[in-house]
C-alpha atoms as a PDB file:
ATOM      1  CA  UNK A   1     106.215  76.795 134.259  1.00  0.00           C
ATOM      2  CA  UNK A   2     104.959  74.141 132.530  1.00  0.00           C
ATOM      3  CA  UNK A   3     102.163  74.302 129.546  1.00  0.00           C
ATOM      4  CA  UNK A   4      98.955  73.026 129.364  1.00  0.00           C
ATOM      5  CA  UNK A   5      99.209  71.537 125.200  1.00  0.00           C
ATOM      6  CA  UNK A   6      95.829  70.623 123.681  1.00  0.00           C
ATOM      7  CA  UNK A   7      94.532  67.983 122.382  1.00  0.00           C
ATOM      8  CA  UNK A   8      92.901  68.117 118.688  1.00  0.00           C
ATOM      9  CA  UNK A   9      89.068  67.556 120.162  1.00  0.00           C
ATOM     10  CA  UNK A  10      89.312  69.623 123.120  1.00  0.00           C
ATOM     11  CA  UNK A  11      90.625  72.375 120.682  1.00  0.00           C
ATOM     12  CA  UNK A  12      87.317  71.647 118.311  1.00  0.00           C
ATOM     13  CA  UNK A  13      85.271  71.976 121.782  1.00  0.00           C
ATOM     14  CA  UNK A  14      86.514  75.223 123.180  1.00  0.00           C
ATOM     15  CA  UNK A  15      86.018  76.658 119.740  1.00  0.00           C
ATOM     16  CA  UNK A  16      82.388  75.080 119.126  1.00  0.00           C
ATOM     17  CA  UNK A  17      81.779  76.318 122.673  1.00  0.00           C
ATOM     18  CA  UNK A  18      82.616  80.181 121.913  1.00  0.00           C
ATOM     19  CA  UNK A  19      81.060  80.320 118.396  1.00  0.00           C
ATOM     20  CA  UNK A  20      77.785  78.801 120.332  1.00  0.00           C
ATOM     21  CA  UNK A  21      78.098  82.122 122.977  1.00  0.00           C
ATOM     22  CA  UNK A  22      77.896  84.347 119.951  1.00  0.00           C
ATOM     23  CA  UNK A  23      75.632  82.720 117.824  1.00  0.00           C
ATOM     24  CA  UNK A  24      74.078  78.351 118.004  1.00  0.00           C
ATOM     25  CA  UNK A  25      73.362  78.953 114.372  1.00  0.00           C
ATOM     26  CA  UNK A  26      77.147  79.409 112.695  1.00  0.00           C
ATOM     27  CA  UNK A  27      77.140  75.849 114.101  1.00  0.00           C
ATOM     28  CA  UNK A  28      74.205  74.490 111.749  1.00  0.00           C
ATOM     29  CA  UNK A  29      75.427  76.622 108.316  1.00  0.00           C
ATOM     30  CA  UNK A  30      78.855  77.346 106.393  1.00  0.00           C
ATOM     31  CA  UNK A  31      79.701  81.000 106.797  1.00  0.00           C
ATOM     32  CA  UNK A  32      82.465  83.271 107.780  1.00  0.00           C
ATOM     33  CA  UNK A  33      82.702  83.253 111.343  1.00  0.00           C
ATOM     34  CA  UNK A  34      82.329  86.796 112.678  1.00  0.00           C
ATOM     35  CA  UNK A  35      85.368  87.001 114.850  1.00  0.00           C
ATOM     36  CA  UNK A  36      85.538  90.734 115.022  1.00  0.00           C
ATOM     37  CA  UNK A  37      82.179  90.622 116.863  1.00  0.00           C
ATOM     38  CA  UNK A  38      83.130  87.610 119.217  1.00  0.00           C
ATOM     39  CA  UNK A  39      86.294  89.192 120.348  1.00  0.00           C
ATOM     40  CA  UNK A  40      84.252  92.562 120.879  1.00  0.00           C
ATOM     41  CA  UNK A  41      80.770  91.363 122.280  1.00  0.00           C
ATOM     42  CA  UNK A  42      81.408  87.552 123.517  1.00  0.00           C
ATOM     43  CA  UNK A  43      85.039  88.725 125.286  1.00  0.00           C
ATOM     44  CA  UNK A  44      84.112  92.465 125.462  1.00  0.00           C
ATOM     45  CA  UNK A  45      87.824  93.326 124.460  1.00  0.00           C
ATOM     46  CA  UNK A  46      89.136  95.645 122.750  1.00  0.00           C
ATOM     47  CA  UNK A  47      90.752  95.769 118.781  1.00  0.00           C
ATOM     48  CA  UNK A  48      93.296  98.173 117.997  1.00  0.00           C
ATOM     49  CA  UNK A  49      95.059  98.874 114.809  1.00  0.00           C
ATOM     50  CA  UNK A  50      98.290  99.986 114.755  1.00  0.00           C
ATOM     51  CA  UNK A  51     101.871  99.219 112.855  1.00  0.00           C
ATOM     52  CA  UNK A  52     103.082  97.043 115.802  1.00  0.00           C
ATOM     53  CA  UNK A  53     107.346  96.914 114.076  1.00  0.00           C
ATOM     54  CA  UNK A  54     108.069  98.658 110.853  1.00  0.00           C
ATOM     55  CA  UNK A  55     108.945  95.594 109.221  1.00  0.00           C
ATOM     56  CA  UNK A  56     105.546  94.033 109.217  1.00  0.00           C
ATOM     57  CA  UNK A  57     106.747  90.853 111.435  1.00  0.00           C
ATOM     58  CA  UNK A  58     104.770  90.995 114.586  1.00  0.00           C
ATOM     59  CA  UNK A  59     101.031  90.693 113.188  1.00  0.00           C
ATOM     60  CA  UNK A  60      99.315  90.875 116.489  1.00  0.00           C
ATOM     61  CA  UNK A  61      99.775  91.434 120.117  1.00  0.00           C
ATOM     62  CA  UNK A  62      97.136  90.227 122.671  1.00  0.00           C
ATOM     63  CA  UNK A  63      97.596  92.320 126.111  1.00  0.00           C
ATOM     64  CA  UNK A  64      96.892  90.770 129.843  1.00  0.00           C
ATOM     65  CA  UNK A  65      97.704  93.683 132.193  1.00  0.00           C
ATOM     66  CA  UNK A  66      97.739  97.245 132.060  1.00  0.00           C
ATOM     67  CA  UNK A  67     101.046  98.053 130.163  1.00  0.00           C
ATOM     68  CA  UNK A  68     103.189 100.239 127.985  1.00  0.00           C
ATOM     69  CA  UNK A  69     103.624  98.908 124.684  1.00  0.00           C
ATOM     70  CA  UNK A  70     105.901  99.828 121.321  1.00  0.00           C
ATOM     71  CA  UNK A  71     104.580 100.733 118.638  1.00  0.00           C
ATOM     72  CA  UNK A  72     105.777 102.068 115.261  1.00  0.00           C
ATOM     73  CA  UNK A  73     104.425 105.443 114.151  1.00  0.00           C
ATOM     74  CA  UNK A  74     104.130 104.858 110.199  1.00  0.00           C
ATOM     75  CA  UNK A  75     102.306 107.838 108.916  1.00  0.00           C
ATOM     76  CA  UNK A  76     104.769 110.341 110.472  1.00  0.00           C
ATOM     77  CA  UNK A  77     108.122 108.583 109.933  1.00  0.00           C
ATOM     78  CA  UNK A  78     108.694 109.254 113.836  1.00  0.00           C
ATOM     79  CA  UNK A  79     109.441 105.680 114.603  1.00  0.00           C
ATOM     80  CA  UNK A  80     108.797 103.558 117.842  1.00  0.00           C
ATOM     81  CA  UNK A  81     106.798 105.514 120.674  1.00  0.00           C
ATOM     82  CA  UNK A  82     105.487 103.916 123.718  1.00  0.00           C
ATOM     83  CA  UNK A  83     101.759 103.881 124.074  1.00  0.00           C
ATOM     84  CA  UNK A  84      99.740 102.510 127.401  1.00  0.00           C
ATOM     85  CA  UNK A  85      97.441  99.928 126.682  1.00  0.00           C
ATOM     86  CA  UNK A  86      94.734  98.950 129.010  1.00  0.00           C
ATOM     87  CA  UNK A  87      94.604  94.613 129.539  1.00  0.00           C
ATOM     88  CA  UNK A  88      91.840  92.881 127.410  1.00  0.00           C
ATOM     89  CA  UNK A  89      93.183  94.661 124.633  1.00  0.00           C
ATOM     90  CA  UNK A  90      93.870  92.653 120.582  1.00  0.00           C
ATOM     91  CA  UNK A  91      96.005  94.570 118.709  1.00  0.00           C
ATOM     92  CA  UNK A  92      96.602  93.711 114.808  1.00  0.00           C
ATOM     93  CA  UNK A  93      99.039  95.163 112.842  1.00  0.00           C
ATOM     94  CA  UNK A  94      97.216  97.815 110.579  1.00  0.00           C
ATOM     95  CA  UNK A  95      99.113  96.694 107.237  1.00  0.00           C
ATOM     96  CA  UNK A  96      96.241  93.710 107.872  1.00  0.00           C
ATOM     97  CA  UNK A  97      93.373  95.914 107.435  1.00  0.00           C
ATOM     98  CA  UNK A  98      93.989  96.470 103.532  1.00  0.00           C
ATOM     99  CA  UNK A  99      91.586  94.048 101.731  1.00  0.00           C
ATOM    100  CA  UNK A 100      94.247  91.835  99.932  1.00  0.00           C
ATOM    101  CA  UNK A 101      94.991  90.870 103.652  1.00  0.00           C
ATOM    102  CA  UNK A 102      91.213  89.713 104.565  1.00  0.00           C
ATOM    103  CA  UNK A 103      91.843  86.268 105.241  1.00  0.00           C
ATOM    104  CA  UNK A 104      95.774  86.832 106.851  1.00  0.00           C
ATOM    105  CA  UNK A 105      94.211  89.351 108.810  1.00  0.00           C
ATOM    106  CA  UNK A 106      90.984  87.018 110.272  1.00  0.00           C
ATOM    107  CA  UNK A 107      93.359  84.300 111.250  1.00  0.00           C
ATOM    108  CA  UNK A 108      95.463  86.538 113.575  1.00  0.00           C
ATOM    109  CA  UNK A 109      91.947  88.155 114.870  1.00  0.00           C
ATOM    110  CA  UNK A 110      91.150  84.504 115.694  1.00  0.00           C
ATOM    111  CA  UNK A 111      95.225  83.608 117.074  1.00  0.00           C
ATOM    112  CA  UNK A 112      94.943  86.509 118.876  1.00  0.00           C
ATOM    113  CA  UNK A 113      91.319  85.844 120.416  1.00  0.00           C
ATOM    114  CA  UNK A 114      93.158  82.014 121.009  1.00  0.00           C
ATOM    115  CA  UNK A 115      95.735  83.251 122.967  1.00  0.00           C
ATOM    116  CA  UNK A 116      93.240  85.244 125.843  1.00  0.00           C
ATOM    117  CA  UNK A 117      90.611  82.061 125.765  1.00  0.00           C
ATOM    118  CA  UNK A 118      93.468  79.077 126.238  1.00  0.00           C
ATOM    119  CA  UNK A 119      97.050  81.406 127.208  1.00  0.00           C
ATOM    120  CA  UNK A 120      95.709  84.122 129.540  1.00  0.00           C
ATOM    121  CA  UNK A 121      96.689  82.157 132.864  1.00  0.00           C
ATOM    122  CA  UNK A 122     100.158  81.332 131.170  1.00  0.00           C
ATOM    123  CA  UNK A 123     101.461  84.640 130.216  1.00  0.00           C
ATOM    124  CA  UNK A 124      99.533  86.516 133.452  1.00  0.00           C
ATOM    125  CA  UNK A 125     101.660  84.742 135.410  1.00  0.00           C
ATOM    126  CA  UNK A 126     104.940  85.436 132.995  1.00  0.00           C
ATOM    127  CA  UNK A 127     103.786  89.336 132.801  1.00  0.00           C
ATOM    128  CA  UNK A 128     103.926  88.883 129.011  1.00  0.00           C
ATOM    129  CA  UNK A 129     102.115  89.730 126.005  1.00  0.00           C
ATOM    130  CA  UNK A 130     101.135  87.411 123.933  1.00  0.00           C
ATOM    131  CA  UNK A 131     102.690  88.381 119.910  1.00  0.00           C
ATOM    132  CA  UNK A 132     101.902  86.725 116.832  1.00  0.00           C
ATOM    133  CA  UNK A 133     104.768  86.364 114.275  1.00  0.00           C
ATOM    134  CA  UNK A 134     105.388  85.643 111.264  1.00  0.00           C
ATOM    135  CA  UNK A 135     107.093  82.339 110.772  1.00  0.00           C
ATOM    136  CA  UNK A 136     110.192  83.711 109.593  1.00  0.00           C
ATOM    137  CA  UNK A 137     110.695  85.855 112.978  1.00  0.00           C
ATOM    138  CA  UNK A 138     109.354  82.465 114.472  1.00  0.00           C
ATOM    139  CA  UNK A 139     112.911  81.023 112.973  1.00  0.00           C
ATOM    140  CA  UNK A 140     115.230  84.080 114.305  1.00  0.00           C
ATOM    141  CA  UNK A 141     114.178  83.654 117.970  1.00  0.00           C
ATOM    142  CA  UNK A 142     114.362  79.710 117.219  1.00  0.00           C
ATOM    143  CA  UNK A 143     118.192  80.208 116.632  1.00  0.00           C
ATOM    144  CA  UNK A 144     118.691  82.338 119.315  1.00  0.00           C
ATOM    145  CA  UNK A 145     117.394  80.265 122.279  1.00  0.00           C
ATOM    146  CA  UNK A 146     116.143  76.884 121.409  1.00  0.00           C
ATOM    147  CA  UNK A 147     115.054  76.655 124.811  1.00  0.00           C
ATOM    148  CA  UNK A 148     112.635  79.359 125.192  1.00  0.00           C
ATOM    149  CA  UNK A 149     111.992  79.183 121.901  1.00  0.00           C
ATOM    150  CA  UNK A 150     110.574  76.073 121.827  1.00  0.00           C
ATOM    151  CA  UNK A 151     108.052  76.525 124.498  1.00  0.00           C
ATOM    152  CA  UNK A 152     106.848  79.854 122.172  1.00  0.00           C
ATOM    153  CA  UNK A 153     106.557  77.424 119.136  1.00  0.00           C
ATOM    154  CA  UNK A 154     104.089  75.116 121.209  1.00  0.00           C
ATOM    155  CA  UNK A 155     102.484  78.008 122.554  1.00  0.00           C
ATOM    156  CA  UNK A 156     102.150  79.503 118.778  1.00  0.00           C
ATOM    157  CA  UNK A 157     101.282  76.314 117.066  1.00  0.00           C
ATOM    158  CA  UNK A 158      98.286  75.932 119.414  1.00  0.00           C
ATOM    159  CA  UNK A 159      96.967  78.741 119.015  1.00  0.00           C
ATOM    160  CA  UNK A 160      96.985  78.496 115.168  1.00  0.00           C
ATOM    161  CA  UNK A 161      95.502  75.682 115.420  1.00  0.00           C
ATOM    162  CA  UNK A 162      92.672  76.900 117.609  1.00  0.00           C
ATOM    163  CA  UNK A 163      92.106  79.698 115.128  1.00  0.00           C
ATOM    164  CA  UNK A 164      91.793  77.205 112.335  1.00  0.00           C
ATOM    165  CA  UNK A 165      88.637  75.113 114.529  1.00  0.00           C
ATOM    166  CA  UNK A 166      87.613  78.664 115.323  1.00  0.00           C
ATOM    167  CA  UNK A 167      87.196  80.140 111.889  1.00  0.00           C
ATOM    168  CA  UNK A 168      86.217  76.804 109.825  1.00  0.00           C
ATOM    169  CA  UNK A 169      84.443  74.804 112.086  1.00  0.00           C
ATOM    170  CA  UNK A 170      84.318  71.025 111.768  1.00  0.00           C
ATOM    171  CA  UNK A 171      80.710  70.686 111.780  1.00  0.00           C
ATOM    172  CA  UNK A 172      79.885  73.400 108.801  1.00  0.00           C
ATOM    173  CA  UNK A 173      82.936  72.648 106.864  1.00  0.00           C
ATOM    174  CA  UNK A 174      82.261  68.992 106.355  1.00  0.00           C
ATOM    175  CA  UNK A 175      78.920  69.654 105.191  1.00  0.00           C
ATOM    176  CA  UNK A 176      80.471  72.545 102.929  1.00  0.00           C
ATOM    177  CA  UNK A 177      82.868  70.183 101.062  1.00  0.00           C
ATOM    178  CA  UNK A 178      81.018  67.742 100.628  1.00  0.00           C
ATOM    179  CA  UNK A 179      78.765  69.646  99.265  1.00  0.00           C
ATOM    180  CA  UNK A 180      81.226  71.311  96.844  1.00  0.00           C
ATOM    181  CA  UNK A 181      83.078  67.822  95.710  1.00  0.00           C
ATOM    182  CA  UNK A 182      79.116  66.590  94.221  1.00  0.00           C
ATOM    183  CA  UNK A 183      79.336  70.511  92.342  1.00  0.00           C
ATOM    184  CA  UNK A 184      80.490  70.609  88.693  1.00  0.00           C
ATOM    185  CA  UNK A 185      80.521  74.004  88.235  1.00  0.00           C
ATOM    186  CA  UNK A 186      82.634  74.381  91.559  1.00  0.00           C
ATOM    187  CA  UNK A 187      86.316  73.726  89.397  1.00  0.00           C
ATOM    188  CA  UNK A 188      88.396  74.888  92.728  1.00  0.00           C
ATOM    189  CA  UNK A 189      87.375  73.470  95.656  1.00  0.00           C
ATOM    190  CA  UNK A 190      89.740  75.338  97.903  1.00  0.00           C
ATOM    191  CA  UNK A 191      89.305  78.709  96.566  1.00  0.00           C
ATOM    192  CA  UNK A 192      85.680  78.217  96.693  1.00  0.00           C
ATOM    193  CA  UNK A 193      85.834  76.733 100.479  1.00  0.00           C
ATOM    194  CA  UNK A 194      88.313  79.850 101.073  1.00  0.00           C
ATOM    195  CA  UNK A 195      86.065  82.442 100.113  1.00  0.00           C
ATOM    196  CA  UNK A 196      82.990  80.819 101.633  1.00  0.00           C
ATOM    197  CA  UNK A 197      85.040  81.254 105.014  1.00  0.00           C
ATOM    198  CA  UNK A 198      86.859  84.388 104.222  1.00  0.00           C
ATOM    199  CA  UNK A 199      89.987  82.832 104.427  1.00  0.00           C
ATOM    200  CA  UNK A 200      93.489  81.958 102.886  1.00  0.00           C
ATOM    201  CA  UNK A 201      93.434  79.473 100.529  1.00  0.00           C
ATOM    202  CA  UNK A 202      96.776  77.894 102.797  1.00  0.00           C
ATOM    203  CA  UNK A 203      94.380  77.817 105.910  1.00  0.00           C
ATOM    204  CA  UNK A 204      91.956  76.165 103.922  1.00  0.00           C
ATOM    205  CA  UNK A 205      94.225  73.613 101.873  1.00  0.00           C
ATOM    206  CA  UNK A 206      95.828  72.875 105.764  1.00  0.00           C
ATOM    207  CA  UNK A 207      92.630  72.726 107.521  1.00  0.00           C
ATOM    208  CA  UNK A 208      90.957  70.378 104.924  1.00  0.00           C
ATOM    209  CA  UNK A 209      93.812  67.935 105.304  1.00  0.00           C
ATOM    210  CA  UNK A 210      93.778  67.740 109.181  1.00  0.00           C
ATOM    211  CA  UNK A 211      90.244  66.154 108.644  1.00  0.00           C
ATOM    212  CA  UNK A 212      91.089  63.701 105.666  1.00  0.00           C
ATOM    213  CA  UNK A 213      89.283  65.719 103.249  1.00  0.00           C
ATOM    214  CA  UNK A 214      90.890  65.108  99.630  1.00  0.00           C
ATOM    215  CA  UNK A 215      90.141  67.877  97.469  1.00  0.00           C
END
């Protein structure tokens, strides 16, 4: 099956287009982007937290159909147990949730939320879930099949990118910088641009040079 690959300003469209169902306004002001709420009222799916592998690589999991899925039970030391899981179901890894993780954990809300909006048609008709990984598990599969493997990279790649338009929208984060390079008393630009948007300082840094923006 062959997949549909985006282009940069179709990406910056579709993710205009969904902050405008939740709120016109996030378009016209430099904030965090409320994906929690989007995923929840805009998509009316579901987030669940739970520790998807005990070695922290799988960070979410976005689910299509009703299915059984693994999950690891941490508390109790009782390892993988199967759990059903109903489709239009998100869930992140709980080792996200601590605050440390705020801006790790947003991103995968947002690849996650990527996945249903621009994948769900793709991996319906695989009868897959759709699992976000870290890039070194990213590697392991990469060595084991370079075929398959390279359609997941596209398919991963996209959606990061998606989540990047999604949480730090063109429009705002223009107007943000900008505003920030004329500020004295703003020393780090990225760290300030980062917190603005309640996200990594990498996102950030990466985001800011996809649109030319030398910090």
């Amino acid at each position: 099956m062959n997949y549909n690959y985006r282009q940069d300003e179709t990406l910056e469209s579709i993710a205009r287009n969904i902050i405008a169902q939740y709120d016109p306004s996030l378009l016209q002001k430099p904030c965090a982007i409320p994906v929690e709420d989007i995923i929840e009222q805009v998509y009316n799916l579901s987030l669940e937290y739970q520790y998807i592998r005990n070695n922290g690589r799988i960070l979410g999991e976005t689910i299509f159909e009703d299915t059984t899925v693994a999950i690891y039970e941490q508390k109790d030391g009782e390892g993988y147990k199967l759990i059903p899981v109903k489709a239009g179901t998100i869930i992140i890894d709980a080792s996200l949730l601590h605050k440390r993780s705020i801006g790790r954990f947003r991103f995968t809300c947002a690849h996650e939320l990527a996945h249903w909006v621009i994948d769900r048609h793709y991996f319906t008709q695989l009868g897959e879930t759709a699992a976000a990984m870290t890039s070194e598990t990213a590697k392991d599969m990469a060595k084991k099949s370079f075929k398959s493997s390279d359609v997941s990279d596209m398919i991963e790649r996209q959606a990061n990118r998606m989540a990047s338009r999604l949480l730090m929208p063109k429009c705002t984060l223009k107007m943000a910088f900008y505003r920030a390079k004329t500020d004295t008393k703003i020393l780090d630009k990225v760290s300030y641009l980062a917190g603005l948007y309640s996200v990594s300082k990498q996102a950030m840094r990466i985001r800011l040079e996809e649109l030319g923006l030398a910090y």
